[in-house]
Protein backbone atom coordinates (compact mmCIF):
# COMPACT_ATOMS: atom_id res chain seq x y z
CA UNK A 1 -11.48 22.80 12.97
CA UNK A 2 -10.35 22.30 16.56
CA UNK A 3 -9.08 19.35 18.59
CA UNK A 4 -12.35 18.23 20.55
CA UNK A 5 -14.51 18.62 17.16
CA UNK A 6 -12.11 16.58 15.01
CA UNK A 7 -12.17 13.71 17.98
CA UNK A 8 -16.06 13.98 18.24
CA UNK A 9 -16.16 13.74 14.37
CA UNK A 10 -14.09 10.56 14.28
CA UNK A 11 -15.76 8.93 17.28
CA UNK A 12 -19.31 9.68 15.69
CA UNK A 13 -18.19 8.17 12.08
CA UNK A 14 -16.95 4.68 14.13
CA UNK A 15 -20.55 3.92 14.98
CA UNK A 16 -21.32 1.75 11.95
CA UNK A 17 -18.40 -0.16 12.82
CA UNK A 18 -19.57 -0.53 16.50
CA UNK A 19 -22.71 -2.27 14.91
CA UNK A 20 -21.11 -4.37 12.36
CA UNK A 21 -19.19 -5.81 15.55
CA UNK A 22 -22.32 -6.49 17.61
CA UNK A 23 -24.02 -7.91 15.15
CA UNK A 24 -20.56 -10.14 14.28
CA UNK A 25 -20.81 -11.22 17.77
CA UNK A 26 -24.52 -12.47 17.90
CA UNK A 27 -24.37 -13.89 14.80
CA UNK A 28 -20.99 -15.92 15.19
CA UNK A 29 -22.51 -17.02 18.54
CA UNK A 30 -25.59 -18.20 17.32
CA UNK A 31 -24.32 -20.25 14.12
CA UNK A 32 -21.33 -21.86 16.29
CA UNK A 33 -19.30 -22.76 13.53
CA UNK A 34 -15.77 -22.83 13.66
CA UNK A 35 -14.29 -20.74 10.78
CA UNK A 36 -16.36 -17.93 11.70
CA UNK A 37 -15.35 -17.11 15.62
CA UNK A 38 -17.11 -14.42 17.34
CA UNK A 39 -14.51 -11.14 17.49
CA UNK A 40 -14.21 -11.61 21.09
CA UNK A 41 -12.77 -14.57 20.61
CA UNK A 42 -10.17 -13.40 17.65
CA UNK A 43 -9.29 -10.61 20.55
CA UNK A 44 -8.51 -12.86 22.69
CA UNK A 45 -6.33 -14.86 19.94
CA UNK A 46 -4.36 -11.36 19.16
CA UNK A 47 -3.56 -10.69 22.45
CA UNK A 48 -2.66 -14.80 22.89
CA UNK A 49 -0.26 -14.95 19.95
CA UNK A 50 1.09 -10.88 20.08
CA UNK A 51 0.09 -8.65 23.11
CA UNK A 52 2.05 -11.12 26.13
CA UNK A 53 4.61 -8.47 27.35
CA UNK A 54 4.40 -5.07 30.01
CA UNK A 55 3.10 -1.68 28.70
CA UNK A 56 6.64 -0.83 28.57
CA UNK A 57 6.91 -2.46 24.98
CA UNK A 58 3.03 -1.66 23.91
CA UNK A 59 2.47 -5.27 24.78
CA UNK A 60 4.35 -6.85 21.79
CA UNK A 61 6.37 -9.62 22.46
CA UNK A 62 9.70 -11.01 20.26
CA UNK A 63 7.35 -13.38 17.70
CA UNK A 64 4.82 -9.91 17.18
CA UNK A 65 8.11 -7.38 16.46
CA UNK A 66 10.15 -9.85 14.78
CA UNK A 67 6.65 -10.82 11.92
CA UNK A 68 5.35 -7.22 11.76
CA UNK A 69 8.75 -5.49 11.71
CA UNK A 70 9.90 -8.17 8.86
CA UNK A 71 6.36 -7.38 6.81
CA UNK A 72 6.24 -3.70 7.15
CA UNK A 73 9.67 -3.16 6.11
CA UNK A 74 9.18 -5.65 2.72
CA UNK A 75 6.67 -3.93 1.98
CA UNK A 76 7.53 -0.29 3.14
CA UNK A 77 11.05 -1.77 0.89
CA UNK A 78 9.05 -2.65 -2.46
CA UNK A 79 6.59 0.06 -2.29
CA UNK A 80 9.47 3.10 -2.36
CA UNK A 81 11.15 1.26 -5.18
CA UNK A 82 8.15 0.67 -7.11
CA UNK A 83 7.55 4.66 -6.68
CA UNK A 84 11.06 5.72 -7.77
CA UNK A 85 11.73 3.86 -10.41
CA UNK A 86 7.99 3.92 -11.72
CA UNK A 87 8.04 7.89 -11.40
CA UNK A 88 11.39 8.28 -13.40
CA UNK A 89 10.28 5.54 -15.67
CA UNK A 90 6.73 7.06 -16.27
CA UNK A 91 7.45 10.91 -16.87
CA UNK A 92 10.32 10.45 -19.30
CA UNK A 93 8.04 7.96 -21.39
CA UNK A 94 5.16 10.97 -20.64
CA UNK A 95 7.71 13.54 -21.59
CA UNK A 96 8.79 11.47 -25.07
CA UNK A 97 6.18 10.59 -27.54
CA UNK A 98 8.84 8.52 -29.53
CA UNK A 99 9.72 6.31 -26.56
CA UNK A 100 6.40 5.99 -25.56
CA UNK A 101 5.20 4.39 -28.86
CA UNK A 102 8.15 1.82 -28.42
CA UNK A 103 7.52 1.14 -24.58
CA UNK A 104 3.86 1.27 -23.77
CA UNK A 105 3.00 -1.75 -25.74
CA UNK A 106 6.02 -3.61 -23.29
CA UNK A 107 3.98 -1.75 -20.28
CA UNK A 108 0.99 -3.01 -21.48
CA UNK A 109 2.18 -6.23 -21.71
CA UNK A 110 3.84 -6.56 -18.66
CA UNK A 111 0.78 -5.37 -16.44
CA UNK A 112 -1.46 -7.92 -17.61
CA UNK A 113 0.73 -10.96 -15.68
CA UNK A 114 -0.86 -11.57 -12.94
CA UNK A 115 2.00 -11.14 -10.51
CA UNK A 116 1.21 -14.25 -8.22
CA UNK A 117 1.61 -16.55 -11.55
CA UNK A 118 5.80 -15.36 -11.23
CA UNK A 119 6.19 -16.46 -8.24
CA UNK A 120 8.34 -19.13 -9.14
CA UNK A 121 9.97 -17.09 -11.60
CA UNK A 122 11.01 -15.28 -8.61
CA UNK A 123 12.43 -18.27 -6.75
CA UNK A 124 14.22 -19.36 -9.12
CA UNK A 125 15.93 -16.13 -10.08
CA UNK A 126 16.30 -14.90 -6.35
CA UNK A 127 15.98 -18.05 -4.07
CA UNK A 128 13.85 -18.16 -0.88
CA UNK A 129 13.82 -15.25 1.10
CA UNK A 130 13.54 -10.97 1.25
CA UNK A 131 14.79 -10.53 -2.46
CA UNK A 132 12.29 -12.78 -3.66
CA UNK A 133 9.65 -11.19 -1.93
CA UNK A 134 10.51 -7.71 -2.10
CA UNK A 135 11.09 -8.24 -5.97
CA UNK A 136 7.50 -9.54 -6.49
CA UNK A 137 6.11 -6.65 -4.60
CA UNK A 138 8.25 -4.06 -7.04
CA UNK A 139 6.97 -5.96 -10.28
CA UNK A 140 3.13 -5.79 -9.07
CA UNK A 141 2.90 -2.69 -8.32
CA UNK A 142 5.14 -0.34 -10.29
CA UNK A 143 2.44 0.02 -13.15
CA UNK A 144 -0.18 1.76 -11.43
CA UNK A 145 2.46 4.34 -10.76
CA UNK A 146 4.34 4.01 -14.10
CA UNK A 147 1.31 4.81 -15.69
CA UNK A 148 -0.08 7.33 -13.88
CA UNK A 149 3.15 9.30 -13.84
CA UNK A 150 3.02 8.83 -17.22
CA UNK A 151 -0.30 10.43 -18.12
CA UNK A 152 0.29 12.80 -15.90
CA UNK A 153 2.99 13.83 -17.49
CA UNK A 154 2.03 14.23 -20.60
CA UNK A 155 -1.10 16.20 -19.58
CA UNK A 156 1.42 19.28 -18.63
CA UNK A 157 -0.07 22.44 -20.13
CA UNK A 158 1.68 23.20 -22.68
CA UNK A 159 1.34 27.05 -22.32
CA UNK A 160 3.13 26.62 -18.99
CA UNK A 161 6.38 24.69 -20.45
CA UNK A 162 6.12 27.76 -23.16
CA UNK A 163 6.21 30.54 -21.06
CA UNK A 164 9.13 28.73 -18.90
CA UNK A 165 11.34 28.47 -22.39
CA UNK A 166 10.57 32.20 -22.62
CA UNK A 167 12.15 33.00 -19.49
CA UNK A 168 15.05 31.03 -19.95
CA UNK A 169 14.47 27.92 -17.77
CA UNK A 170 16.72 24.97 -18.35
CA UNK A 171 15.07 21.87 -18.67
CA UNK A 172 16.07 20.56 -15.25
CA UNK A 173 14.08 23.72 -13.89
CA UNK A 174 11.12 23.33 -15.81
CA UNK A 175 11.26 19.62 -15.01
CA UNK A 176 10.89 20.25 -11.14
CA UNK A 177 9.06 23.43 -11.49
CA UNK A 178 6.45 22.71 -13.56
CA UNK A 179 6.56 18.93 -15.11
CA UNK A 180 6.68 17.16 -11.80
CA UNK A 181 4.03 19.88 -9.87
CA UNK A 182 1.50 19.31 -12.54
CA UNK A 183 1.80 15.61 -12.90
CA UNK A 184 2.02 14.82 -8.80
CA UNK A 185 -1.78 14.82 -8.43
CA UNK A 186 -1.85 11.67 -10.73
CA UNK A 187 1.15 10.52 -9.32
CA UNK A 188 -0.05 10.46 -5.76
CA UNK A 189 -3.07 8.70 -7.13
CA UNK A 190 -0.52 5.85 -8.60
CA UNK A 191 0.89 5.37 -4.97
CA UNK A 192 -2.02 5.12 -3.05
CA UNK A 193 -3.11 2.42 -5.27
CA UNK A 194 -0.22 0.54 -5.04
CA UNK A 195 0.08 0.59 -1.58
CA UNK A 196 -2.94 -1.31 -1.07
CA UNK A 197 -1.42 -3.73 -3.60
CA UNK A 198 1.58 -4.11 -2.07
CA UNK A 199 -0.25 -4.91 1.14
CA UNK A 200 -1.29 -7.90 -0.80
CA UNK A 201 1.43 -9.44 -2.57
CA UNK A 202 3.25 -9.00 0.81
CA UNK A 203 1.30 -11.57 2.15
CA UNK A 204 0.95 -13.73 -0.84
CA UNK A 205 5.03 -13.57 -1.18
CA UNK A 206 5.13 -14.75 2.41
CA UNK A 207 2.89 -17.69 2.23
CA UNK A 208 5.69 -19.23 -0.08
CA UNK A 209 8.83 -20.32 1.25
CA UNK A 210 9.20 -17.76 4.42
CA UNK A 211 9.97 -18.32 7.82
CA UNK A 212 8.81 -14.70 9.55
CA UNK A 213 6.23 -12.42 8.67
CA UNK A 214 2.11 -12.18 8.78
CA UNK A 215 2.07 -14.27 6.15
CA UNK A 216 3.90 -17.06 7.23
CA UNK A 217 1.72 -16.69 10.78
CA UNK A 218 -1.08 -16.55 8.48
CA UNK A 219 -0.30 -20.03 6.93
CA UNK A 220 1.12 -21.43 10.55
CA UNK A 221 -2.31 -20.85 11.75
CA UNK A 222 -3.99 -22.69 9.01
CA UNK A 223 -1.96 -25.34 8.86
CA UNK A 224 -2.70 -25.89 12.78
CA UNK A 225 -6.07 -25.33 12.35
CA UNK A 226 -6.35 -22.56 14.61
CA UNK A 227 -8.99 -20.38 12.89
CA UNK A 228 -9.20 -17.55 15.44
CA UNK A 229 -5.34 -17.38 14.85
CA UNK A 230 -6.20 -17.06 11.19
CA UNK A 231 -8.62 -14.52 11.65
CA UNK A 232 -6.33 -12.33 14.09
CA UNK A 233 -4.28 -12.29 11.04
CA UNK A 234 -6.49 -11.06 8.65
CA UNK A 235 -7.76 -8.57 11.34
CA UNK A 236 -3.90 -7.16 11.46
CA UNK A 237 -3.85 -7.08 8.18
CA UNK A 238 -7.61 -5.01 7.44
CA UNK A 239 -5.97 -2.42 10.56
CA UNK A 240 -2.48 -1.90 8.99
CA UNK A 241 -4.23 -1.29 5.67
CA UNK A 242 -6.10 1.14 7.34
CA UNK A 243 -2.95 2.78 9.47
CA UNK A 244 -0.91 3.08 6.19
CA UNK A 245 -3.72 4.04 4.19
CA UNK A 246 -4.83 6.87 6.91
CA UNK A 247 -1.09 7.63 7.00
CA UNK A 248 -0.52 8.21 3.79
CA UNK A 249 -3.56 10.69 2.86
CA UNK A 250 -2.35 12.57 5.71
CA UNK A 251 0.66 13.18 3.61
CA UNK A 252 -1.03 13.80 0.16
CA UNK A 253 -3.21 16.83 1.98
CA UNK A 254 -0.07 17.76 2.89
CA UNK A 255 1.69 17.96 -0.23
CA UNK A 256 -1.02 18.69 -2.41
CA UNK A 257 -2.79 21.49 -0.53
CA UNK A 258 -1.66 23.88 -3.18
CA UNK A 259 -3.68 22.01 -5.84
CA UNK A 260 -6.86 21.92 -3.68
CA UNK A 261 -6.65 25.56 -2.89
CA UNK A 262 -5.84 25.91 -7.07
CA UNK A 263 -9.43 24.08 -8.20
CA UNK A 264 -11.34 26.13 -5.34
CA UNK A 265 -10.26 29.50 -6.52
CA UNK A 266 -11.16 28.20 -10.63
C-alpha cells in the first residue's frame, strides 16, 4: 500500500472521533457544568499550562519537558525491567516443570496484590522519589509478561527441540533459535499489556509524594480546582497511550512478520 492511500485510510478512520468531539462540545456547552469543560476549552488549558514557547522547541516550555520527560522515562525505566527480568524469569520456569511447580503458586500469589495497596510498602523501603516509583511500576507489571513468557515457553513443539538435539545444537542455540522464536508471539502479547499498565501505575506512583511528572500536575490541578487543567491531563495521558501503544505495534509487525507470513502459508 502506498503513501497517499495509507494517509487517506487513517484520515477516513478519525471521523468517529471528529463526531465524538462535536458532540463533546455541544453537550459540555449546553449542561455548563464545571467538571465537564467543553474540549475547546481543555485546548486552550494545554496550550496555557504546556505549549508557551517558539516552534523552535515544538512549543513546550521548561514545566511541559521537565513533567513529560520525568514520566516517560519512569515509565519507559519500569517497563524494560519488567520485560527483562519477566522474560528470563518466565521461560526458565516454562522451560523447567520442577521449578515451575515450586514457583507458580509464589506467581500466583504475588499477582493477585493489587499493586496500588504497596504503595507504602514502597515508601518505606525506597523513600520518596524515582526508586519508589519506578519499583511499583516493575512489581505491577512484570506478571503479565512473566506469565506469558512462561506459557509460551512451554508450548515449544517438541518435535522442533528434537530435531535440534539431532543436529547437535547446544542448548544456548536451541534456546535462541527455537525456544525464544516460538514463545515471542506470547511474549509480545505480555508487553503490550503491560505497557498500558505501566501507563497507569505511573500516574498513580506520582500522585504520592512527587514533585514533577503528569501525575503530580494531575493532582496540582485538582487541588487548585482547575478542572480544565485536570482534564488536559487526562487528555495527555489518553494521547501518549495512544503514541506508545501505536509505537509499539509498529515494532511487533516488525519483528513478528515471519510468524504472520508462517499462519498464512498453514
Amino acid at each position: 500500500m502506498g503513501v497517499v492511500p495509507r494517509v487517506l485510510r487513517a484520515v477516513g478512520s478519525l471521523w468517529l472521533v471528529a463526531v465524538v468531539l462535536v458532540l463533546w462540545e455541544l453537550v459540555a456547552r449546553n449542561a455548563e457544568l464545571l467538571a465537564f469543560p467543553p474540549p475547546t476549552e481543555i485546548v486552550e488549558s494545554m496550550k496555557r499550562l504546556w505549549l508557551t514557547e517558539p516552534a523552535a522547541r515544538l512549543w513546550l516550555n521548561d514545566a511541559a519537558l521537565s513533567n513529560f520527560s520525568a514520566s516517560v522515562s519512569r515509565l519507559l525505566i519500569g517497563w524494560v525491567l519488567a520485560g527483562v527480568v519477566g522474560v528470563v524469569v518466565g521461560v526458565a520456569l516454562g522451560r523447567s516443570p520442577l521449578l515451575f511447580r515450586f514457583v507458580d503458586p509464589l506467581v500466583q500469589f504475588a499477582r493477585a496484590i493489587p499493586p496500588p495497596m504497596l504503595l507504602a510498602f514502597f515508601m518505606a523501603l525506597f523513600g520518596i522519589g524515582p526508586r519508589m516509583q519506578i519499583s511499583l511500576i516493575v512489581f505491577g507489571i512484570i506478571w503479565p509478561i512473566l506469565i506469558n513468557a512462561c506459557e509460551g515457553a512451554r508450548q515449544v513443539d517438541r518435535q522442533h527441540l528434537d530435531t535440534a538435539r539431532v543436529f547437535g545444537l547446544s542448548g544456548r542455540e536451541r534456546l535462541f533459535r527455537i525456544i525464544l522464536p516460538s514463545a515471542m508471539p506470547k511474549i509480545f502479547a505480555g508487553l503490550r499489556v503491560s505497557l498500558s499498565l505501566a501507563l497507569i501505575l505511573m500516574v498513580i506512583s506520582e500522585l504520592v509524594g512527587s514533585t514533577d511528572g503528569i501525575g503530580f500536575q494531575l493532582l496540582d490541578a485538582q487541588r487548585s480546582f482547575d478542572m480544565t487543567g485536570v482534564w488536559a491531563g487526562i487528555v495527555l495521558l489518553g494521547v501518549l497511550g495512544y503514541v506508545l501503544n501505536s509505537g509499539f505495534l509498529a515494532v511487533e509487525r516488525r519483528v513478528l512478520s515471519w510468524h504472520r507470513s508462517a499462519k498464512q502459508t498453514t
